[in-house]
N, C-alpha and C. Protein backbone atom coordinates (compact mmCIF):
# COMPACT_ATOMS: atom_id res chain seq x y z
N UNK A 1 3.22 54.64 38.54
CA UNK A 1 4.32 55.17 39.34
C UNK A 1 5.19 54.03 39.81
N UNK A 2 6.40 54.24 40.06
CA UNK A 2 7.59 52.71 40.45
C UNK A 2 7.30 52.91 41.84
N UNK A 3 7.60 51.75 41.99
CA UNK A 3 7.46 51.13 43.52
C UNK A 3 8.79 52.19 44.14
N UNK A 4 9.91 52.42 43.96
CA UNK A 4 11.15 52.21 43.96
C UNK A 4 11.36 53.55 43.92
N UNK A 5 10.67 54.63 44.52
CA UNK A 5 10.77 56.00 43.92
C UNK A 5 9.95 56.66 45.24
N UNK A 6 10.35 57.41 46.04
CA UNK A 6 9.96 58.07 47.11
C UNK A 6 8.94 60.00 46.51
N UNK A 7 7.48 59.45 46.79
CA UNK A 7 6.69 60.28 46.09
C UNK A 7 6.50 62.26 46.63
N UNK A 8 7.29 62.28 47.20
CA UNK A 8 7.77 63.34 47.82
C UNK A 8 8.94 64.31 46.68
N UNK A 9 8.95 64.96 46.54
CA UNK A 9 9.93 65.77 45.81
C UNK A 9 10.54 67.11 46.43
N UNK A 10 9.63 67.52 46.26
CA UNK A 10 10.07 69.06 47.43
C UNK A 10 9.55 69.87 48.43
N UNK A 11 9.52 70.68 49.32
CA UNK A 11 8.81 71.08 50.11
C UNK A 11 9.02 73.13 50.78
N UNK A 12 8.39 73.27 51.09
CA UNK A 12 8.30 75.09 51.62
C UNK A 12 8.13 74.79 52.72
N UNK A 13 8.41 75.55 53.29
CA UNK A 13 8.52 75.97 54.99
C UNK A 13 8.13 77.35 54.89
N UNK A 14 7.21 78.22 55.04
CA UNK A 14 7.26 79.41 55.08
C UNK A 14 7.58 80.23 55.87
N UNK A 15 8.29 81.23 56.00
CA UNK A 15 9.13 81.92 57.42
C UNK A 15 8.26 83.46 57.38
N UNK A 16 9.01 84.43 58.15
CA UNK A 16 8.37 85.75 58.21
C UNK A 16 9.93 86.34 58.41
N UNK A 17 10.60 86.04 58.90
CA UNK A 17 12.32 86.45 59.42
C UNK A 17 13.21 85.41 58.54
N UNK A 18 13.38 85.80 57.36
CA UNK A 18 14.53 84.90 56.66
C UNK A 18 15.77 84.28 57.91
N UNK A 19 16.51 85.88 57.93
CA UNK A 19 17.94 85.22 58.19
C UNK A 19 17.49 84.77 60.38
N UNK A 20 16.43 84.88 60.68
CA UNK A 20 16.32 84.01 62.21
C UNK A 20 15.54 82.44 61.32
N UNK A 21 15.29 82.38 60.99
CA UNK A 21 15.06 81.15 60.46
C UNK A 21 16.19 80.04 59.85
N UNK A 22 16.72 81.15 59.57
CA UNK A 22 17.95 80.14 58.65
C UNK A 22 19.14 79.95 59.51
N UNK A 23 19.09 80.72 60.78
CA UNK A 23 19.93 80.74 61.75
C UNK A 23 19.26 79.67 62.79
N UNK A 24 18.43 79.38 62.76
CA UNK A 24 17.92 78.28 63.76
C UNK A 24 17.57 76.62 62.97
N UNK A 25 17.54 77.29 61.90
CA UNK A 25 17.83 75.72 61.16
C UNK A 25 18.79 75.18 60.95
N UNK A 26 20.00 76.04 60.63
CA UNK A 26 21.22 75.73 60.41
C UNK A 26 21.73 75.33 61.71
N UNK A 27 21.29 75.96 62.71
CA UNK A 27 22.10 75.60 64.11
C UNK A 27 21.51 74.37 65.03
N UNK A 28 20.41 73.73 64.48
CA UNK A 28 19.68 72.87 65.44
C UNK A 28 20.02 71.55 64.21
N UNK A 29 20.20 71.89 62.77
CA UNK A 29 20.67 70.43 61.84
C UNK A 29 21.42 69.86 61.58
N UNK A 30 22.73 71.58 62.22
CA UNK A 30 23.84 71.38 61.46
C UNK A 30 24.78 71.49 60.50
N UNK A 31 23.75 72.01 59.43
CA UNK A 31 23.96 72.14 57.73
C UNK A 31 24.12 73.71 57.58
N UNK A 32 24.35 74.01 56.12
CA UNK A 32 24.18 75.19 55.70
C UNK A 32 23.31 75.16 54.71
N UNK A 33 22.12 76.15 55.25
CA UNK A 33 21.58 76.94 53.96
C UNK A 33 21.79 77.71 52.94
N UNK A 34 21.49 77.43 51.55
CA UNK A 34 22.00 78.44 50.25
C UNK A 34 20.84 79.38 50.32
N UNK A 35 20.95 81.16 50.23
CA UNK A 35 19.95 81.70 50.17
C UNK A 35 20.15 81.92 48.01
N UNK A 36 18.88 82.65 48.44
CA UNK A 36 18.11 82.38 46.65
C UNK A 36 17.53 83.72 46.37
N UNK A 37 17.16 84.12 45.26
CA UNK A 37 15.87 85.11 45.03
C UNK A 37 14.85 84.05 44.13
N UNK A 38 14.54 83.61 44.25
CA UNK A 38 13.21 83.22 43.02
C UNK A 38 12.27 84.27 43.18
N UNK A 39 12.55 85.21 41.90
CA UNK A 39 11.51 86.08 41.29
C UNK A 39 11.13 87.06 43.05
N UNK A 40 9.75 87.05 43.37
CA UNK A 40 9.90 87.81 44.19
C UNK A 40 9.72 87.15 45.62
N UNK A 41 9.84 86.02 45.55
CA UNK A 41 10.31 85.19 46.83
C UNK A 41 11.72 84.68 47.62
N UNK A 42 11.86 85.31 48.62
CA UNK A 42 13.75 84.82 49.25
C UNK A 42 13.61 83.23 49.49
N UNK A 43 14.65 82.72 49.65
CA UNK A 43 14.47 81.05 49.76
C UNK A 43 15.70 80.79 50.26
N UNK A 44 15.80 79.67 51.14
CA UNK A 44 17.28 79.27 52.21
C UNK A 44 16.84 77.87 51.44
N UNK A 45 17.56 77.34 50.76
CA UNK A 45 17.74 75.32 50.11
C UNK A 45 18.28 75.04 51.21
N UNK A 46 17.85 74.26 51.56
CA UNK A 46 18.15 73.11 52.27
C UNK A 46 18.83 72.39 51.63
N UNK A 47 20.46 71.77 52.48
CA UNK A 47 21.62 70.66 51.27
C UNK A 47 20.72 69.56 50.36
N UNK A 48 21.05 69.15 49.46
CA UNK A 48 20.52 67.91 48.96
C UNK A 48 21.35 67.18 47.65
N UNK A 49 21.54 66.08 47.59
CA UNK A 49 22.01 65.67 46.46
C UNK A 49 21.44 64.97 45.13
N UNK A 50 21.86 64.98 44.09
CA UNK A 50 20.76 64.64 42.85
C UNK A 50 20.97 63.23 43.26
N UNK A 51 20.18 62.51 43.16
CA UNK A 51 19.60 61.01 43.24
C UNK A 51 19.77 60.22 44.66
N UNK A 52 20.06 61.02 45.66
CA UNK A 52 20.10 60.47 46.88
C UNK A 52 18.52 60.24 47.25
N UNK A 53 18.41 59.43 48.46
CA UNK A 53 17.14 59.44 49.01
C UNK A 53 16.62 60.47 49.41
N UNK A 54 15.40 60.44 49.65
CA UNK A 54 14.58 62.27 50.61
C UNK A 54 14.35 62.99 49.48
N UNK A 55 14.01 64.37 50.53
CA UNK A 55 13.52 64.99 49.07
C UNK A 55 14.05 66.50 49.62
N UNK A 56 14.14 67.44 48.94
CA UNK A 56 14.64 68.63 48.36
C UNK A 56 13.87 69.34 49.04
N UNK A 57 14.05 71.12 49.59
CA UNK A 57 13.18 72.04 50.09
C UNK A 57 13.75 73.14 50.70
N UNK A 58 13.20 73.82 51.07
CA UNK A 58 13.51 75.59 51.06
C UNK A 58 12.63 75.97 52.43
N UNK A 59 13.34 77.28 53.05
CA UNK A 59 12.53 77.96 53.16
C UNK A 59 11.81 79.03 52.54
N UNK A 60 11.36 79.44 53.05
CA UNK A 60 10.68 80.61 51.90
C UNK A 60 9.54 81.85 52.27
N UNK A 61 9.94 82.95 52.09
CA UNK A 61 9.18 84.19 52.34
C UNK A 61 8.79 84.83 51.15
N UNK A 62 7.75 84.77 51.42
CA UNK A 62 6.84 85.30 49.92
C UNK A 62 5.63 85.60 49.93
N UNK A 63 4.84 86.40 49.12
CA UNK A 63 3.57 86.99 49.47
C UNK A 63 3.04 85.49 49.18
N UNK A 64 1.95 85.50 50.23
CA UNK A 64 1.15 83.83 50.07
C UNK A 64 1.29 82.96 50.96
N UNK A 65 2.75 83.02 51.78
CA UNK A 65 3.43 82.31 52.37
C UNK A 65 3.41 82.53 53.92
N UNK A 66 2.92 81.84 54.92
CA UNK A 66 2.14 82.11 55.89
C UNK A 66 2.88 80.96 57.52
N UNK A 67 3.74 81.41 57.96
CA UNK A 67 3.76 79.85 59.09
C UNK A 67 2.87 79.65 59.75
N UNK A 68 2.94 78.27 60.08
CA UNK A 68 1.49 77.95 60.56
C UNK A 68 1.85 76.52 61.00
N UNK A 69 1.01 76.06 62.53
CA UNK A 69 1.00 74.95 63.61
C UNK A 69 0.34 74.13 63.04
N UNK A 70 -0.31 74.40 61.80
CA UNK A 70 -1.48 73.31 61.62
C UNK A 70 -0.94 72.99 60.24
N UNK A 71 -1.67 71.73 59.61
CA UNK A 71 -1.60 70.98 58.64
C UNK A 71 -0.27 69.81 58.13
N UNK A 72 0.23 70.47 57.08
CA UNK A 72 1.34 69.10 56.71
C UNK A 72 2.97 69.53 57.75
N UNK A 73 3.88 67.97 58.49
CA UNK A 73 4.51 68.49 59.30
C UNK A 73 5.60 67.49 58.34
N UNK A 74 7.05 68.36 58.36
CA UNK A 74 8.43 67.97 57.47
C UNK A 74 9.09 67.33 58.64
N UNK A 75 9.41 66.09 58.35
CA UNK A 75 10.39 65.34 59.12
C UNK A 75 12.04 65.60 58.76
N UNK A 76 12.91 65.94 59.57
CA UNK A 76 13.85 65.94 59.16
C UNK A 76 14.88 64.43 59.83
N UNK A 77 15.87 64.25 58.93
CA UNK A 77 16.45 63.34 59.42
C UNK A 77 17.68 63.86 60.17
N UNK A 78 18.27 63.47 61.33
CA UNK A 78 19.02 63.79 62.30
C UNK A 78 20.02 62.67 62.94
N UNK A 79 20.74 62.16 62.19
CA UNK A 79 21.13 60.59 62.23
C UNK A 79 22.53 61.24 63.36
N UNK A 80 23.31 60.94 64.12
CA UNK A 80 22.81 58.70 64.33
C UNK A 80 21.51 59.50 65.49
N UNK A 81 21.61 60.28 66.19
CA UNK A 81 20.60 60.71 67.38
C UNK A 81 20.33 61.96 67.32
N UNK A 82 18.76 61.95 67.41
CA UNK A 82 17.84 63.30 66.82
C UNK A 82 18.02 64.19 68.61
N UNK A 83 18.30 63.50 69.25
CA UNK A 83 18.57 63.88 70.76
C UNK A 83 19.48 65.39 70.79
N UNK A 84 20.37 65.07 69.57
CA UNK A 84 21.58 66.35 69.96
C UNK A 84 20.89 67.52 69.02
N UNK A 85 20.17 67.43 67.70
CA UNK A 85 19.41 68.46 67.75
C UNK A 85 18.02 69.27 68.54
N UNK A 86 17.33 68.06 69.57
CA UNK A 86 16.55 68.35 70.13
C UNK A 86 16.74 68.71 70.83
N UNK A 87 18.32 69.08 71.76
CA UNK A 87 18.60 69.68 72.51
C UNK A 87 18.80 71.28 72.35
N UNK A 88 18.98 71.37 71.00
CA UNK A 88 19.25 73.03 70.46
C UNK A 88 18.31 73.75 70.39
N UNK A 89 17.22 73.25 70.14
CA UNK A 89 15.63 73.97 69.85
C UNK A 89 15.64 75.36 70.40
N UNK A 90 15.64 74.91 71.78
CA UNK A 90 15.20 75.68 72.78
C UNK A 90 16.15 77.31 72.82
N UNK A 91 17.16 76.60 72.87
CA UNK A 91 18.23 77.79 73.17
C UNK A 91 18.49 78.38 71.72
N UNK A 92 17.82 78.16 70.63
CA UNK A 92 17.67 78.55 69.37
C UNK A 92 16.43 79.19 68.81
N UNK A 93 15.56 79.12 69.74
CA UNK A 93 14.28 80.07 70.04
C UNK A 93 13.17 79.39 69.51
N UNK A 94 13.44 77.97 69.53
CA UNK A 94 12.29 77.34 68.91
C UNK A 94 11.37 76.65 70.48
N UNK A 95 10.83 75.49 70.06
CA UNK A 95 10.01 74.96 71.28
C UNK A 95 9.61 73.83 71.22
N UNK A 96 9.99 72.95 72.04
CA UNK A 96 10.05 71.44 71.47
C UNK A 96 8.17 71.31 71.90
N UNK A 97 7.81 70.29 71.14
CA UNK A 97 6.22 70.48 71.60
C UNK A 97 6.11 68.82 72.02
N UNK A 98 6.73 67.76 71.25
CA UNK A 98 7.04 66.38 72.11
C UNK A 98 8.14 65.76 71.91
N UNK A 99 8.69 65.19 73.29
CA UNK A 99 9.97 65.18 73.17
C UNK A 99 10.12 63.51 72.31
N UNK A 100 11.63 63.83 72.39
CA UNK A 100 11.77 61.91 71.71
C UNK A 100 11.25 60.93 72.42
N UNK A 101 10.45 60.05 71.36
CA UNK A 101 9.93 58.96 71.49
C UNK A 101 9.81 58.27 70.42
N UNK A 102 10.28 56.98 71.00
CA UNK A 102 9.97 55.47 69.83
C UNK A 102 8.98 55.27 69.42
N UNK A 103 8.93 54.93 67.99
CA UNK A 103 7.64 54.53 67.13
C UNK A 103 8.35 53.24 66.45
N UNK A 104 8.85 52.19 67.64
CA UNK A 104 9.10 51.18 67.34
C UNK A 104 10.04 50.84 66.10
N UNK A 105 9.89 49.64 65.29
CA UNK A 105 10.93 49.42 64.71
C UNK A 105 11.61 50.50 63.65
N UNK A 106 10.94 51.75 63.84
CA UNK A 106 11.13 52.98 62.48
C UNK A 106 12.00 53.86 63.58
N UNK A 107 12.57 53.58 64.52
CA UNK A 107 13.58 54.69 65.17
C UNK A 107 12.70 55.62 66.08
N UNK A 108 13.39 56.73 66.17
CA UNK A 108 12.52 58.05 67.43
C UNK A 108 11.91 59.38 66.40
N UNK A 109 11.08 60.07 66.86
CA UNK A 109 10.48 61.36 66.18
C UNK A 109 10.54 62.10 67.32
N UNK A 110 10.51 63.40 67.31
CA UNK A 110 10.42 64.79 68.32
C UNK A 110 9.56 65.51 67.51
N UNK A 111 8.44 66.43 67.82
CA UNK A 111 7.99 67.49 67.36
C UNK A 111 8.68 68.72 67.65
N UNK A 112 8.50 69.63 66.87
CA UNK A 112 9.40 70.56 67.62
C UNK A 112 8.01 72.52 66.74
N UNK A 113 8.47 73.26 66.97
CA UNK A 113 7.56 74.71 67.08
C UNK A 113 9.23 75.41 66.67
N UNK A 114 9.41 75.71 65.20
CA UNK A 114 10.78 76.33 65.02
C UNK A 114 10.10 77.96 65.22
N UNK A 115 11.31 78.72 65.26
CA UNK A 115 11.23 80.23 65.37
C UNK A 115 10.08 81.04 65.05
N UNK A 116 9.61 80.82 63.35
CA UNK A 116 8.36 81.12 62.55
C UNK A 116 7.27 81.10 63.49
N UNK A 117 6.96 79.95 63.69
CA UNK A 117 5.27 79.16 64.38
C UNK A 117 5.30 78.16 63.42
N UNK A 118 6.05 77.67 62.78
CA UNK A 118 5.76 76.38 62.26
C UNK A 118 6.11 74.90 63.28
N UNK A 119 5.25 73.94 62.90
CA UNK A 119 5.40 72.62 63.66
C UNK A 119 6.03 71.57 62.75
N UNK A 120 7.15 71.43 63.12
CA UNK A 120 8.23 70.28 61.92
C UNK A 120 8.71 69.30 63.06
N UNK A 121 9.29 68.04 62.31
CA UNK A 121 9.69 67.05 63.14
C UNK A 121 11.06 66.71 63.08
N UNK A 122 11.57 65.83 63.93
CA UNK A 122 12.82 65.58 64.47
C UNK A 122 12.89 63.91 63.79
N UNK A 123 13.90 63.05 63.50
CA UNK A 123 13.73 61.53 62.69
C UNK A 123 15.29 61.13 63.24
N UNK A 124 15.34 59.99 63.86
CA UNK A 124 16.41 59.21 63.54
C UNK A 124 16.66 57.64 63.91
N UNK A 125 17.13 57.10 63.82
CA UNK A 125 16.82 55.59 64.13
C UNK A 125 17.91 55.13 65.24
N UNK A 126 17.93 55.92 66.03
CA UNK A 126 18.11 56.04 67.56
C UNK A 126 17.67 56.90 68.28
């Protein structure tokens, strides 16, 4: 594998309420979501560009597809200050679970509890 190549590619978020999900992501990131059908799963893409850094991902409602507090948590990036989305959480029906804090020379992280019950993170290097 190249050094030079970020091993991440894509990711699911699983929801239960498409369009309150895609309404609280869009409003706490900023961005717009594309909705989708894949086969018999709905899906909100998240923006992304071919060969930029990061990686690609969706939400997604589908039999299988479950939110959940526990296991792998998606950092999002929130540049220049993750502060002005961590301020939206709340009034967007999510729930911040820790607020910003420095992890030293890598910038600030927030946890946050979006709409679903999922636990995703906040990233910026202020």
């Amino acid at each position: 594998m190249s050094q030079e190549m970020n091993v991440v590619t894509w990711f699911e978020i699983p929801v239960n309420d498409m369009d309150r999900a895609v309404g609280f992501y869009q409003n706490i990131l900023d961005v717009e979501l594309n909705l989708n059908d894949m086969g018999p799963n709905k899906m909100a893409w998240f923006p992304w560009s071919q060969g930029a850094p990061g990686s690609a991902g969706t939400l997604i409602k589908g039999e299988g597809y479950a939110p959940s507090a526990e296991g792998s948590v998606v950092y999002f990036s929130c540049e220049p200050d993750l502060q002005e989305s961590l301020d939206k959480v709340e009034s967007n029906g999510g729930k911040v679970l820790v607020p910003k804090m420095g992890i030293g020379e890598f910038g600030f992280i927030a946890q946050i509890m979006d709409t679903e019950g999922n636990r995703v993170a906040l990233h910026s290097s202020n």
